[in-house]
PDB file of N, CA and C in Angstrom:
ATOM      1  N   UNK A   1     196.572 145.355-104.491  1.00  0.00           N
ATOM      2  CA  UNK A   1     196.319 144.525-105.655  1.00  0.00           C
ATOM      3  C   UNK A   1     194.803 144.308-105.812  1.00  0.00           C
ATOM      4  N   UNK A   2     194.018 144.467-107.019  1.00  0.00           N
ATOM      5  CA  UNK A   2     193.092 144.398-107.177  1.00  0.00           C
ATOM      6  C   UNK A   2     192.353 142.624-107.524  1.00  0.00           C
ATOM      7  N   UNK A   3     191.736 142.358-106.558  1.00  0.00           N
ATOM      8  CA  UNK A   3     191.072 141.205-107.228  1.00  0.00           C
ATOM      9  C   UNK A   3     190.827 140.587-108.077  1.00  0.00           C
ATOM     10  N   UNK A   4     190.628 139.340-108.879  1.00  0.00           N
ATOM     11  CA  UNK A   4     190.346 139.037-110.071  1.00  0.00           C
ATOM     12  C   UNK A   4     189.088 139.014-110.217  1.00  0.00           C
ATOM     13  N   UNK A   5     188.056 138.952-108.620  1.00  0.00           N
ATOM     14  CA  UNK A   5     186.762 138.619-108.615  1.00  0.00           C
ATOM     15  C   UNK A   5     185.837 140.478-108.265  1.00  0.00           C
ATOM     16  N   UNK A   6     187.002 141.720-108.625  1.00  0.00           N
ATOM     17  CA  UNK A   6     186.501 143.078-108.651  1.00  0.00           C
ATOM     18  C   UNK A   6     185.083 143.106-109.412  1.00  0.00           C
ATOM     19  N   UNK A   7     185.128 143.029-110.808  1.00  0.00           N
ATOM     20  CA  UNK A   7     184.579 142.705-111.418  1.00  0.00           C
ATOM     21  C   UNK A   7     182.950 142.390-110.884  1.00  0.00           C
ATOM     22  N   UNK A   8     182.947 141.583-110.097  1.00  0.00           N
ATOM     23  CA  UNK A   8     181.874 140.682-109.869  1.00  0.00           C
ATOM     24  C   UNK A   8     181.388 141.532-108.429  1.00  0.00           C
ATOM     25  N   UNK A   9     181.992 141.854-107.561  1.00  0.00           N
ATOM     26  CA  UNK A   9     182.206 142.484-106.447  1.00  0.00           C
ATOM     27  C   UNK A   9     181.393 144.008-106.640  1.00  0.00           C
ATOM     28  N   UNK A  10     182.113 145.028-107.360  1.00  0.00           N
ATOM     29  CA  UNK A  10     181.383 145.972-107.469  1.00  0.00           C
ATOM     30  C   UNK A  10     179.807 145.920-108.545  1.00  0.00           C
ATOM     31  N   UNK A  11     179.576 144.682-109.713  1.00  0.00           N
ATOM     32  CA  UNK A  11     178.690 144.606-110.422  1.00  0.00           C
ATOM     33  C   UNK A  11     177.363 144.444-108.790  1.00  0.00           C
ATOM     34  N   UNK A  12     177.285 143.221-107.808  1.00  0.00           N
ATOM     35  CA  UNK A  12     176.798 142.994-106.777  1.00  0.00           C
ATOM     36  C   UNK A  12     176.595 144.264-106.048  1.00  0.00           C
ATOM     37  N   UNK A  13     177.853 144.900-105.545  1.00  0.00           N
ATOM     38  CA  UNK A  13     177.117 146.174-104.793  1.00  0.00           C
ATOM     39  C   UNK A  13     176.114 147.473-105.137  1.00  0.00           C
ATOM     40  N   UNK A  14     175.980 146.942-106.500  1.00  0.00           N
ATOM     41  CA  UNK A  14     175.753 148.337-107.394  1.00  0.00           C
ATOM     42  C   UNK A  14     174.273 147.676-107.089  1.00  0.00           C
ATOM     43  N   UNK A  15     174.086 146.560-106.969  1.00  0.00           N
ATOM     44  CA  UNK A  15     172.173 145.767-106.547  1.00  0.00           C
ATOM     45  C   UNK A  15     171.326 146.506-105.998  1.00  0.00           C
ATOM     46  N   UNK A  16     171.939 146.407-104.987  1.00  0.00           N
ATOM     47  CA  UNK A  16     171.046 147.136-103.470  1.00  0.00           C
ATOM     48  C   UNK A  16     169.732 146.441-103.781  1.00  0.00           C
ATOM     49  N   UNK A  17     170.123 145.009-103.792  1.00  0.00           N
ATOM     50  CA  UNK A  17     168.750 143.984-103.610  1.00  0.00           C
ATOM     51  C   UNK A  17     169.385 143.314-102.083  1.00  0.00           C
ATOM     52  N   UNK A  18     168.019 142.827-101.363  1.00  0.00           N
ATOM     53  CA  UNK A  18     168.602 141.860-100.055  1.00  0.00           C
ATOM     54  C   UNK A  18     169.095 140.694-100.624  1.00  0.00           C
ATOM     55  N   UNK A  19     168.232 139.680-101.238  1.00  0.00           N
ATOM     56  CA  UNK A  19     168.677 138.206-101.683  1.00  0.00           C
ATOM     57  C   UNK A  19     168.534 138.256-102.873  1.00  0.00           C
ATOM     58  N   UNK A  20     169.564 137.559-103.683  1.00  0.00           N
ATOM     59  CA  UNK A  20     169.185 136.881-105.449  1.00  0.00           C
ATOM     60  C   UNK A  20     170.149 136.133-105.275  1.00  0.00           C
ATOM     61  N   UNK A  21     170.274 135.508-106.316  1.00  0.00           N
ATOM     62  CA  UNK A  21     170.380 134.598-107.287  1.00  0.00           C
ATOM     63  C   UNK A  21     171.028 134.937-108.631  1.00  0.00           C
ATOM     64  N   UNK A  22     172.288 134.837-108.583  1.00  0.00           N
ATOM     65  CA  UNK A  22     172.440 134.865-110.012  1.00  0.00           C
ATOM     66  C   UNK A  22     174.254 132.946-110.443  1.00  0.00           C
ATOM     67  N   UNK A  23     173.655 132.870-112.166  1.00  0.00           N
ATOM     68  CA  UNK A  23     173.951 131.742-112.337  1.00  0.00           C
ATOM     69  C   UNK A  23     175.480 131.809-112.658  1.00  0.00           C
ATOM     70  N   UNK A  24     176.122 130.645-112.678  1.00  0.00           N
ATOM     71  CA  UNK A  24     177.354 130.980-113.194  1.00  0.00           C
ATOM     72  C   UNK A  24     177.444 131.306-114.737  1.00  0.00           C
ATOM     73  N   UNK A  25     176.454 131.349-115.605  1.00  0.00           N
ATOM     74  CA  UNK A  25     176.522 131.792-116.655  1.00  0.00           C
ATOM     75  C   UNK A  25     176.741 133.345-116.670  1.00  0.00           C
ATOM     76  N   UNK A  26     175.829 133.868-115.335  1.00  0.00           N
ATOM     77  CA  UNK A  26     175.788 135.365-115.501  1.00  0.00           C
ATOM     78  C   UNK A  26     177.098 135.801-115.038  1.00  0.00           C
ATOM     79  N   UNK A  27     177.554 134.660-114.143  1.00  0.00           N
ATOM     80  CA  UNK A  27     178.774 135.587-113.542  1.00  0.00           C
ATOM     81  C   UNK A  27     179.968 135.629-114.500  1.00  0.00           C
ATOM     82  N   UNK A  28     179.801 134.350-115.477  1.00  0.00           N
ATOM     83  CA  UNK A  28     180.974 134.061-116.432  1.00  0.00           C
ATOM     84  C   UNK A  28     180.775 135.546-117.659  1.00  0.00           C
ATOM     85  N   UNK A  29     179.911 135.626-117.836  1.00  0.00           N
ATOM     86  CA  UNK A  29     179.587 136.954-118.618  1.00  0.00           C
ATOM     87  C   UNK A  29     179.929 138.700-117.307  1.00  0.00           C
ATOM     88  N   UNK A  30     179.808 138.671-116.175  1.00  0.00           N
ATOM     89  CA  UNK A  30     180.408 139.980-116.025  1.00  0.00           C
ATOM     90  C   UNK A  30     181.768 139.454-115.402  1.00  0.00           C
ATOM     91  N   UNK A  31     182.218 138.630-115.578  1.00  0.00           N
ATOM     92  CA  UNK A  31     184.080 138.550-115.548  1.00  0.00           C
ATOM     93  C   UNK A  31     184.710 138.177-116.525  1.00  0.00           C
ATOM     94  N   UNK A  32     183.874 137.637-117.404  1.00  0.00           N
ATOM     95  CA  UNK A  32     185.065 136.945-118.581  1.00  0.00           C
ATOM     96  C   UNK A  32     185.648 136.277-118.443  1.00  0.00           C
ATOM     97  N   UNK A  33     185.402 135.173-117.265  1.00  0.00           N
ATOM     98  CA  UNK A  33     185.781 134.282-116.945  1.00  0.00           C
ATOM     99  C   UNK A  33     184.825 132.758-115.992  1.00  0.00           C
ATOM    100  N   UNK A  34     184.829 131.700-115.984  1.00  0.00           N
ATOM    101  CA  UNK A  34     184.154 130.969-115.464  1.00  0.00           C
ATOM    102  C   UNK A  34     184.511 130.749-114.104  1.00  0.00           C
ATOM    103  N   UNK A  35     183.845 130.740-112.374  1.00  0.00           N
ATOM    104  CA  UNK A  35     184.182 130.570-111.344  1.00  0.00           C
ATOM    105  C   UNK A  35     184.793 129.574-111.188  1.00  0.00           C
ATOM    106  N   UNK A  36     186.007 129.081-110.747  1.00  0.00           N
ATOM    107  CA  UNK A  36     186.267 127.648-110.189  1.00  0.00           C
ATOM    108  C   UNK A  36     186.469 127.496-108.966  1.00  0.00           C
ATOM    109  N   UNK A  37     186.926 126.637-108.216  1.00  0.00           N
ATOM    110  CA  UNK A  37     187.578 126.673-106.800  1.00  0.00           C
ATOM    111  C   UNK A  37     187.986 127.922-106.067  1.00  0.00           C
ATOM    112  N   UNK A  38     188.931 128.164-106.582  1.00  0.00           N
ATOM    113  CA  UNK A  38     189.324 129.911-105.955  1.00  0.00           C
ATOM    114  C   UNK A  38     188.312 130.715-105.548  1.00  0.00           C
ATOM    115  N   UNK A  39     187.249 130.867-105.858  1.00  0.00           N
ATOM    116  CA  UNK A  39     185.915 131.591-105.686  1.00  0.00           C
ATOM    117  C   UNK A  39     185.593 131.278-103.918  1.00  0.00           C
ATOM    118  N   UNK A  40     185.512 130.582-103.750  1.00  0.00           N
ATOM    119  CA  UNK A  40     185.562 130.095-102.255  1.00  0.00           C
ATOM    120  C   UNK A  40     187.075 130.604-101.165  1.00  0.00           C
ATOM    121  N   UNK A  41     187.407 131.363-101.965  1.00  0.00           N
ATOM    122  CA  UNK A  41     188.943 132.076-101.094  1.00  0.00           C
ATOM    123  C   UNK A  41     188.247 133.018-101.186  1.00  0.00           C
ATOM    124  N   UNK A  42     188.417 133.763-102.674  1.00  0.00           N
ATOM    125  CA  UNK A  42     187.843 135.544-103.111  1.00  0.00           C
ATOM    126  C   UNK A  42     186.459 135.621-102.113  1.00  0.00           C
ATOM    127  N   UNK A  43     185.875 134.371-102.580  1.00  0.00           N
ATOM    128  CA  UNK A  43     184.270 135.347-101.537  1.00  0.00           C
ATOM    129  C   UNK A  43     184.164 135.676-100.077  1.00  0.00           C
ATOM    130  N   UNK A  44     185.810 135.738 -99.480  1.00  0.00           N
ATOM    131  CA  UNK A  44     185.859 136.651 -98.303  1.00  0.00           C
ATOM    132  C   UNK A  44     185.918 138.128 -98.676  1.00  0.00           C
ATOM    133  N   UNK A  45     186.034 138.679 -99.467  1.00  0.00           N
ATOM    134  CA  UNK A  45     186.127 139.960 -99.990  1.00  0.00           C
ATOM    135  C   UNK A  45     185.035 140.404 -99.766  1.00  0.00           C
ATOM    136  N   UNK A  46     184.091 139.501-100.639  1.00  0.00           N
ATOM    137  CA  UNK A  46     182.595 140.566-100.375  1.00  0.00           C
ATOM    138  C   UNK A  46     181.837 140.862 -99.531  1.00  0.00           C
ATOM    139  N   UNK A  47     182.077 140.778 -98.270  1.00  0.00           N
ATOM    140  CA  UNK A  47     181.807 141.602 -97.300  1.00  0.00           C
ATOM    141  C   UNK A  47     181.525 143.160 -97.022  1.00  0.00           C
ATOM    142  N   UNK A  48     183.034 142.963 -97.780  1.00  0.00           N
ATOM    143  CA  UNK A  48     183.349 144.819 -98.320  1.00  0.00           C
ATOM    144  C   UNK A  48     183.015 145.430 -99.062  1.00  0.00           C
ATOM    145  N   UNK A  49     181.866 144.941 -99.892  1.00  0.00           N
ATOM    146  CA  UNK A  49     181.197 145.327-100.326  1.00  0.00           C
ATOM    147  C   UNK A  49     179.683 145.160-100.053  1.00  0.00           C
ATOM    148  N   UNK A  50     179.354 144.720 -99.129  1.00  0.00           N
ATOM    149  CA  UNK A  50     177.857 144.423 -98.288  1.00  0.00           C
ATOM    150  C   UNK A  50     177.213 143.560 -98.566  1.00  0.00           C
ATOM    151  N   UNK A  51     177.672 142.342 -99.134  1.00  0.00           N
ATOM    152  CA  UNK A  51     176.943 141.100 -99.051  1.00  0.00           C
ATOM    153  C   UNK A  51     177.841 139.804 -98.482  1.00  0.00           C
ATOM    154  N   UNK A  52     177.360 138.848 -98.872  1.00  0.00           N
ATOM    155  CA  UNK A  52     177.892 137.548 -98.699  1.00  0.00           C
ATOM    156  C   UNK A  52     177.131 136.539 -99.314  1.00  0.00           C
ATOM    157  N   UNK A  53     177.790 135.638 -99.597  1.00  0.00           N
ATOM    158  CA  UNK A  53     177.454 134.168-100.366  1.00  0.00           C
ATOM    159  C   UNK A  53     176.993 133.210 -99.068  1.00  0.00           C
ATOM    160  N   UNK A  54     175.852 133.309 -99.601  1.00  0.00           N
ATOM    161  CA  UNK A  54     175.095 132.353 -98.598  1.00  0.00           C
ATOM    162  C   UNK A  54     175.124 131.116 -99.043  1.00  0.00           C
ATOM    163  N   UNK A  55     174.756 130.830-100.380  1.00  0.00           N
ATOM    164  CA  UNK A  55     174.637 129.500-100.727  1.00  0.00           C
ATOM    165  C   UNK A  55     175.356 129.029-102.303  1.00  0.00           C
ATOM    166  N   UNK A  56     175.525 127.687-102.864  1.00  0.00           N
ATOM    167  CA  UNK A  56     176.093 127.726-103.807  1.00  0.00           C
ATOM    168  C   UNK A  56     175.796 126.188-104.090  1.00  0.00           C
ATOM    169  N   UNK A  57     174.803 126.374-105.584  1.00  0.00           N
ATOM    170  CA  UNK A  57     174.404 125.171-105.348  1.00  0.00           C
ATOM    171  C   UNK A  57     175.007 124.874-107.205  1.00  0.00           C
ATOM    172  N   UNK A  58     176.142 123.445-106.701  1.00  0.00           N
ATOM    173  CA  UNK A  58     176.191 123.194-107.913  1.00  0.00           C
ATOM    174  C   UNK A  58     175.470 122.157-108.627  1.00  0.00           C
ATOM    175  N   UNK A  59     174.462 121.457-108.110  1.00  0.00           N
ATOM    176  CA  UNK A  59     173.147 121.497-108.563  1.00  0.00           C
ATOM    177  C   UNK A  59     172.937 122.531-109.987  1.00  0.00           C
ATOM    178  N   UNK A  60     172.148 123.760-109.281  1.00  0.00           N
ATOM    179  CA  UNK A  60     171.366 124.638-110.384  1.00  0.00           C
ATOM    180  C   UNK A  60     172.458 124.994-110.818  1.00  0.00           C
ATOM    181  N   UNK A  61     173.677 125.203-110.818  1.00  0.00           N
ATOM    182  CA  UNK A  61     174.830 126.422-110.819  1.00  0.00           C
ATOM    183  C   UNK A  61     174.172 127.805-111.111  1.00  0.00           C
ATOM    184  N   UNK A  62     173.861 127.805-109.463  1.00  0.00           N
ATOM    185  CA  UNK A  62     173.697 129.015-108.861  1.00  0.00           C
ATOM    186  C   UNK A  62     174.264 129.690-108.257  1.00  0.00           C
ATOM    187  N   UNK A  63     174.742 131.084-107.665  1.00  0.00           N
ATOM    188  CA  UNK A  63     175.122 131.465-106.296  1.00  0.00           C
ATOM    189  C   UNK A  63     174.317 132.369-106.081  1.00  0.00           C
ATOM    190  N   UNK A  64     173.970 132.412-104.428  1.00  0.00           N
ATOM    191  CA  UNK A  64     173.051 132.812-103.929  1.00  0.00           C
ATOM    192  C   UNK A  64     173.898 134.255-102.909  1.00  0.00           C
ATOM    193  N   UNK A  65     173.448 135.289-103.087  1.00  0.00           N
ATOM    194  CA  UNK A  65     173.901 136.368-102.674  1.00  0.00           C
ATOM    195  C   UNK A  65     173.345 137.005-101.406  1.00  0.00           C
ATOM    196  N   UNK A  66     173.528 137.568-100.026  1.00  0.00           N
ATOM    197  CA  UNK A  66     172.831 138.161 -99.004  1.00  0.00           C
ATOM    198  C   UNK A  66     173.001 139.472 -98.886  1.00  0.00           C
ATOM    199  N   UNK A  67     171.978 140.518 -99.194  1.00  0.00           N
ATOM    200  CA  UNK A  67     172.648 141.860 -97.913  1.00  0.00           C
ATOM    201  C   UNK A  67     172.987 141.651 -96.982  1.00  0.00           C
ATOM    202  N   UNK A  68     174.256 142.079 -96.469  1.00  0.00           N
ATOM    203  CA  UNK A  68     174.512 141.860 -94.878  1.00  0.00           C
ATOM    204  C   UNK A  68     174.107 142.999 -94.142  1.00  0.00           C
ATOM    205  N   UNK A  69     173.313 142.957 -93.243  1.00  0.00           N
ATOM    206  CA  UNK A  69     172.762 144.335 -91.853  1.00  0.00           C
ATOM    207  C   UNK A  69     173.650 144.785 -91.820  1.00  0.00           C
ATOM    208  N   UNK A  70     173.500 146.499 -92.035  1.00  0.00           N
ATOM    209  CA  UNK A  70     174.320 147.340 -91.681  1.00  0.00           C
ATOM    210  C   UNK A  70     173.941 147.897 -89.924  1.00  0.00           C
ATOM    211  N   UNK A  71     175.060 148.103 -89.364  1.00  0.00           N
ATOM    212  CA  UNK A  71     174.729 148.369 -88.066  1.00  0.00           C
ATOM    213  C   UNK A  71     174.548 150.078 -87.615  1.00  0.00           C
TER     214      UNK A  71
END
């Protein structure tokens, strides 16, 4: 079964940046949808695709993205 958060998952791997930043505006524009709660389940996924959510500030409504070291 494919994710609802695919979308967002392969847009991120396609980066090949170490750290950014992007807002929930941007993310609501490449899913077509706005993040809520659930987002904090799905963002075990992205691993598998070589990053991780480091930070998430709903403050700025930001999320903050990591390359993870490849070994």
């Amino acid at each position: 079964m494919t994710s609802k958060y695919a979308p967002l998952w392969n847009y991120i791997g396609k980066l090949n940046q170490e750290d950014f930043f992007l807002s929930f505006e941007q993310i609501k524009q490449i899913l077509g949808f706005e993040i809520d709660h659930s987002f904090l389940n799905y963002k075990k996924e992205l691993p598998d695709y070589g990053y991780s959510v480091s930070k998430i500030s709903l403050k700025n409504k930001t999320v903050k993205f990591s390359k993870i070291e490849s070994k």
